[in-house]
Protein backbone atom coordinates (compact mmCIF):
# COMPACT_ATOMS: atom_id res chain seq x y z
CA UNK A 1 236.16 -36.68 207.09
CA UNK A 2 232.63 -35.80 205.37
CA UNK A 3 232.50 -32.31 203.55
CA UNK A 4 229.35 -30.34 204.49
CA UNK A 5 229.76 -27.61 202.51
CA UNK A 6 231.89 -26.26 199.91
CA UNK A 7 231.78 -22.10 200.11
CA UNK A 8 234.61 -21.42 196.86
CA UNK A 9 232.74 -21.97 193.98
CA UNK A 10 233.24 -20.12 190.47
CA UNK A 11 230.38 -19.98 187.29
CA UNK A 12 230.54 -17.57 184.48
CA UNK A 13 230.05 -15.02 186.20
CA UNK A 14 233.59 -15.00 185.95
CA UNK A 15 235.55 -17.92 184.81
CA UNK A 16 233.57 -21.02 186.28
CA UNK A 17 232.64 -23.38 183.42
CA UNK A 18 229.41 -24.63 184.43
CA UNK A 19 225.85 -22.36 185.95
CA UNK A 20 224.73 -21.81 189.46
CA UNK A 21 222.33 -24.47 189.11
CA UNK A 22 225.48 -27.34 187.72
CA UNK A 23 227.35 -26.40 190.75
CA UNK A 24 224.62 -26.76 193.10
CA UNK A 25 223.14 -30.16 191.39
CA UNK A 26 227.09 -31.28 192.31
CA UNK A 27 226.88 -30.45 195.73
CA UNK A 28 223.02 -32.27 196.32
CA UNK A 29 223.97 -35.14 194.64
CA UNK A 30 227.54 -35.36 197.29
CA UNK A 31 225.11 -34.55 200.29
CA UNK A 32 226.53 -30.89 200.63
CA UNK A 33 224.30 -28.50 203.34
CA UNK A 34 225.38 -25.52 201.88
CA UNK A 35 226.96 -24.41 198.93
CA UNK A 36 228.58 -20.74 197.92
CA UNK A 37 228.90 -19.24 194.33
CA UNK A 38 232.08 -16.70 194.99
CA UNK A 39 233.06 -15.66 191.61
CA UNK A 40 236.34 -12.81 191.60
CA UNK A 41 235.79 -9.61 192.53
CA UNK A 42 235.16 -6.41 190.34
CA UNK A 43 238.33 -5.64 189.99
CA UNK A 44 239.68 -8.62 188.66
CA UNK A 45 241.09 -7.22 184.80
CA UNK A 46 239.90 -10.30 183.03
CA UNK A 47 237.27 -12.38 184.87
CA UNK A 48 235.95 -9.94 187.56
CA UNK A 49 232.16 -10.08 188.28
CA UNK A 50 230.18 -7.46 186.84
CA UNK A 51 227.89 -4.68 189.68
CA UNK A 52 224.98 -5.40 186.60
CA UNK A 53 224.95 -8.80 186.47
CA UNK A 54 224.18 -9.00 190.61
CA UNK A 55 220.06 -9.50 190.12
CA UNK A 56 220.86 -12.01 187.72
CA UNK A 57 223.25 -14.00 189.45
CA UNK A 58 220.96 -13.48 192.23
CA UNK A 59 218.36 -14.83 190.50
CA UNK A 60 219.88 -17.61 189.16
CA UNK A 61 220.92 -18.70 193.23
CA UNK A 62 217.06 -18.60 194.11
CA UNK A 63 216.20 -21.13 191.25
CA UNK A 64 218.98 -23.17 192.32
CA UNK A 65 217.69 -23.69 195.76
CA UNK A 66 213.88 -24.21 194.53
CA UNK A 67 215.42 -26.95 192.56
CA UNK A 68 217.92 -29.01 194.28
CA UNK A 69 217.05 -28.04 197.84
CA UNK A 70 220.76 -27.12 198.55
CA UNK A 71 221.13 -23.30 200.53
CA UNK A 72 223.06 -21.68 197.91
CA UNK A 73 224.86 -18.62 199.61
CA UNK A 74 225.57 -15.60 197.20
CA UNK A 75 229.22 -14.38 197.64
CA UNK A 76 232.06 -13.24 196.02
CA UNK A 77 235.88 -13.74 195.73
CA UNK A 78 236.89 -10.32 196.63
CA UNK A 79 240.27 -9.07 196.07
CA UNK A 80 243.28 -6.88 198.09
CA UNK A 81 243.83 -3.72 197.12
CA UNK A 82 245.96 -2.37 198.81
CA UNK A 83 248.30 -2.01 201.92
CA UNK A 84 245.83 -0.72 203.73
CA UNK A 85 243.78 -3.28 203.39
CA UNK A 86 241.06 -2.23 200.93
CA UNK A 87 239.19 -4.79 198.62
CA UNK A 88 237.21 -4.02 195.65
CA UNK A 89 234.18 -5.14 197.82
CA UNK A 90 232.30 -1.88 198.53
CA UNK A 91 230.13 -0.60 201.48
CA UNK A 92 227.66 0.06 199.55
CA UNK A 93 228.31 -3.51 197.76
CA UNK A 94 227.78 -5.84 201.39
CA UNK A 95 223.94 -6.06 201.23
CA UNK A 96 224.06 -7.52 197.84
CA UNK A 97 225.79 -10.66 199.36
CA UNK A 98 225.43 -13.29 201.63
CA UNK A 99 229.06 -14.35 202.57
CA UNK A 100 232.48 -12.79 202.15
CA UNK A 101 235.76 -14.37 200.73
CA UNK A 102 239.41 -12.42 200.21
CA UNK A 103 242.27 -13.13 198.78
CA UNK A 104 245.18 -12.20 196.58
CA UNK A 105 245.18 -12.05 192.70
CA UNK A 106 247.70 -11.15 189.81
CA UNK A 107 245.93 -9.56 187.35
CA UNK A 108 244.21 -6.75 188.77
CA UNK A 109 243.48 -3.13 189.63
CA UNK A 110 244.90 -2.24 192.40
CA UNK A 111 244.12 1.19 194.71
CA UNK A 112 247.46 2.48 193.84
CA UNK A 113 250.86 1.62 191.30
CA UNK A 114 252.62 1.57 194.85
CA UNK A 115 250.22 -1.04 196.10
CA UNK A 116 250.64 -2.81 192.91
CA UNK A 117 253.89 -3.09 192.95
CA UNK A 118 254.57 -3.80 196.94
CA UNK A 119 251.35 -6.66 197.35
CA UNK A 120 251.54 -8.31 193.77
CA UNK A 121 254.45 -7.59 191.98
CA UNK A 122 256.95 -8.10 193.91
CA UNK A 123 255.59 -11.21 195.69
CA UNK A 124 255.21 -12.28 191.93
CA UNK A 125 258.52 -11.77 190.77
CA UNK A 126 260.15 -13.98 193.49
CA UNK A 127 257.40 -16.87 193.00
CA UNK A 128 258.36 -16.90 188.91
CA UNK A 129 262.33 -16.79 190.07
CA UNK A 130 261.43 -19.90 192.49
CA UNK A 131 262.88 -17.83 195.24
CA UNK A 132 261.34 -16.39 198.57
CA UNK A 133 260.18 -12.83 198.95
CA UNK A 134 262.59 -10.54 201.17
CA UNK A 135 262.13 -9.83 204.70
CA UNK A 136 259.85 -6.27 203.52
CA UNK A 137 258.08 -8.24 200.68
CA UNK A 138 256.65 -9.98 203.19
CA UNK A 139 256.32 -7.84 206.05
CA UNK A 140 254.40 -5.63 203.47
CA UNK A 141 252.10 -8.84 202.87
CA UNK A 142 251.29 -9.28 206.41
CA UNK A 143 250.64 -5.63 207.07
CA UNK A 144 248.00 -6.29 203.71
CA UNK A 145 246.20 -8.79 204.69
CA UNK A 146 246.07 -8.08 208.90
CA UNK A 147 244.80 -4.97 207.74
CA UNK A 148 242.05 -6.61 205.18
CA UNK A 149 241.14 -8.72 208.63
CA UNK A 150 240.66 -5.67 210.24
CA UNK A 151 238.53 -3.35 208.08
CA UNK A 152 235.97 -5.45 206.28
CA UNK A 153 233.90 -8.54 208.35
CA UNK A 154 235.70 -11.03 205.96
CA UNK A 155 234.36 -14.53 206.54
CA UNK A 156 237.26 -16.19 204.59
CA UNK A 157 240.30 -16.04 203.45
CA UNK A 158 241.30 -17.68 200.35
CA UNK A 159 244.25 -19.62 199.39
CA UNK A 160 246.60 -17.63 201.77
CA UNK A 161 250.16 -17.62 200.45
CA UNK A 162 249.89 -18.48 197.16
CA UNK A 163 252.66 -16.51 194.83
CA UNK A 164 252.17 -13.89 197.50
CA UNK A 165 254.14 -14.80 201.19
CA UNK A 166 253.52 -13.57 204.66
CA UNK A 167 253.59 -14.40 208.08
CA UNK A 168 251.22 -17.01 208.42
CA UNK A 169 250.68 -16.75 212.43
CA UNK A 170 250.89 -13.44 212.59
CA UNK A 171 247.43 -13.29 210.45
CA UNK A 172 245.93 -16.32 211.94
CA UNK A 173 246.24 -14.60 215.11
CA UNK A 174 244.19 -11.49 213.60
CA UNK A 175 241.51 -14.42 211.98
CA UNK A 176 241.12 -15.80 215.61
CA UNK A 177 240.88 -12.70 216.77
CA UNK A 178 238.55 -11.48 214.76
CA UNK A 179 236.73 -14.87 213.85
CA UNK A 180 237.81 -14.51 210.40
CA UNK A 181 238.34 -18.30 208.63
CA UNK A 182 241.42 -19.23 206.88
CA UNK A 183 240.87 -22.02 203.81
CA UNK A 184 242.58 -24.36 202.22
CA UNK A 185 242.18 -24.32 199.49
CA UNK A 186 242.09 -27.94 197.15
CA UNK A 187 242.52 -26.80 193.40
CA UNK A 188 246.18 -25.74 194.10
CA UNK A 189 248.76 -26.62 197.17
CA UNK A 190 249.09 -23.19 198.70
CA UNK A 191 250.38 -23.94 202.35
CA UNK A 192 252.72 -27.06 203.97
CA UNK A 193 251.26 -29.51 206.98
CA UNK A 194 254.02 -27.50 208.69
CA UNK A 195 252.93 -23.99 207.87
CA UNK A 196 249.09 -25.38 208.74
CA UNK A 197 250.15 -26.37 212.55
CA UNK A 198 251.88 -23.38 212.66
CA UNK A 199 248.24 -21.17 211.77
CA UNK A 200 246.27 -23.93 213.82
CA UNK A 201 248.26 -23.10 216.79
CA UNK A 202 246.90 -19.63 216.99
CA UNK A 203 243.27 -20.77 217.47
CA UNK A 204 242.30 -19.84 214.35
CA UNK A 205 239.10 -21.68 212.23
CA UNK A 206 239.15 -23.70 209.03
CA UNK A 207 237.41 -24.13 206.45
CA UNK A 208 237.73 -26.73 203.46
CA UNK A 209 237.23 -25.40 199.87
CA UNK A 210 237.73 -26.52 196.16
CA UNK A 211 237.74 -23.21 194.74
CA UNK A 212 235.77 -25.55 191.45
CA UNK A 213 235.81 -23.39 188.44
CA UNK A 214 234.16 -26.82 186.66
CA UNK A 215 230.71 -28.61 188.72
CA UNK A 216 232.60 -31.74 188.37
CA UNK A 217 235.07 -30.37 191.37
CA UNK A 218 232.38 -29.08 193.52
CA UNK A 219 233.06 -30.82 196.61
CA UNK A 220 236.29 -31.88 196.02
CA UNK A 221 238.76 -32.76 199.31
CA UNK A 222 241.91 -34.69 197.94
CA UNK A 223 244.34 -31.94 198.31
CA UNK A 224 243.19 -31.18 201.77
CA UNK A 225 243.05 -35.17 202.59
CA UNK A 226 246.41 -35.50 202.26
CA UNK A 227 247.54 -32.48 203.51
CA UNK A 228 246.07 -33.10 206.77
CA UNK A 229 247.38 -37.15 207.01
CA UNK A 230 250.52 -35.00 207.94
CA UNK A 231 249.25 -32.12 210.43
CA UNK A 232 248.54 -33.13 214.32
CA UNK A 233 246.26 -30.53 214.85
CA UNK A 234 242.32 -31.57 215.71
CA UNK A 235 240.04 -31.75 212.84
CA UNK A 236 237.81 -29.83 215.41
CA UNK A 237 239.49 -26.67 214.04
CA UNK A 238 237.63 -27.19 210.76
CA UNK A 239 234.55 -25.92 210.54
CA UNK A 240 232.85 -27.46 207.62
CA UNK A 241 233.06 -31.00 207.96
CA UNK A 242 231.50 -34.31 209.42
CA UNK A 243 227.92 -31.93 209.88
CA UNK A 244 228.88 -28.71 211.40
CA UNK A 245 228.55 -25.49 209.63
CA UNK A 246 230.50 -22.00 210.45
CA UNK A 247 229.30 -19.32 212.01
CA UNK A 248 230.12 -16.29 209.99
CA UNK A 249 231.10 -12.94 210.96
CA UNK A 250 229.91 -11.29 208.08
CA UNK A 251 226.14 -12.59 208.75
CA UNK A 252 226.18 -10.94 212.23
CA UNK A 253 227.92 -8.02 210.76
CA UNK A 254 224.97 -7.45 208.36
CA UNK A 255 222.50 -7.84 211.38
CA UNK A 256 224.22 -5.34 213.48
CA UNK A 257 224.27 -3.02 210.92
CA UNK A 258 220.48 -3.58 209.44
């Protein structure tokens, strides 16, 4: 298994270590296609990416590509807001991007105290009591992130299940459906070779990501190597590997709407 490209990287644009162009030097030099610079969305309390600092970050991604010759895709690791399914990516925000992660963070502003307390809180509580969420918790969960699926042409979504539970083929069916990816993730263990089989089943795509807040993990596919010793699905179902490349909804959602 040969990573082609690696689209969860961080900078400090919000709490990466290293620039655009360290992150995208790490990819050239492990033969990476592609890579994507996804820092946390704007409404991410302590690290969120700033609406002002888009032309520079933007900027910074062209020189990188002059320079190393890797496409560097500019993104951003958007966050749930709410039941409904809201992130703290915009309408008006989509054009500034090339590529559209989601996923669920602790400290954050949410839409409203009620979504605060249903999607994160709650889900957080259990995690830090080492127990699992109740029946609701996670019902609520699901009904977040099928919802998220459903309203915004999300290309991935990030490290599903981490401190925060649902029901993991009930939202793979909505990726499938709606050609949404789901990652896994290789900074932190998020999801069981079980609980993998169990999304793969569905249909849905994969994608391999290091989520590398430091250059020196761009790339990185440990986690995800030995996860998948113990899953029996195809590697087919993963989309960035051994030379092939996704095909993002979020790219043809842009065109259609242009």
């Amino acid at each position: 298994m040969i990573l082609t490209a690696d689209y969860h990287t961080h900078t400090p644009y919000s709490h990466g270590k290293n620039t655009v162009l360290e992150n995208a030097t790490a990819a050239k030099k492990l033969g990476l296609k592609e890579i994507a610079i996804t820092d946390h969305g704007f409404n991410h309390l302590l690290f969120g990416l700033k609406r002002k600092k888009l032309d520079d970050l933007r900027a910074e991604i062209k020189e990188a590509e002059k320079l190393t010759g890797v496409k560097v895709l500019m993104g951003m690791e958007s966050n749930l807001t709410s039941l409904d399914g809201d992130t703290d990516m915009r309408q008006e925000d989509l054009d500034k991007f090339d590529i559209f992660l989601f996923g669920v963070h602790e400290v954050l502003k949410y839409k409203h105290f009620s979504d605060f307390y249903n999607i994160m809180l709650r889900n957080y509580t259990a995690y830090k009591l080492g127990k699992k969420p109740s029946q609701k918790v996670i019902d609520n969960t699901t009904k977040a992130y099928i919802n998220a699926v459903k309203k915004n042409p999300v290309d991935i979504l990030t490290h599903i299940n981490y401190k925060c539970c649902c029901d993991l083929k009930e939202v793979a069916k909505v990726c499938a459906d709606y050609g949404t990816y789901i990652e896994i993730n290789t900074k932190k263990r998020h999801v069981s070779p079980e609980e993998v089989d169990l999304m793969a089943s569905t249909g849905v795509r994969f994608v391999i990501d290091s989520d590398a807040h430091s250059a020196d993990r761009v790339g990185d596919t440990k986690i995800a190597e030995q996860l998948l010793k113990d899953c029996s699905f195809p590697l087919e179902q993963i989309d960035n590997i051994d030379g092939r490349l996704p095909k993002f909804r979020f790219a043809e959602y842009k065109k259609s709407h242009s």
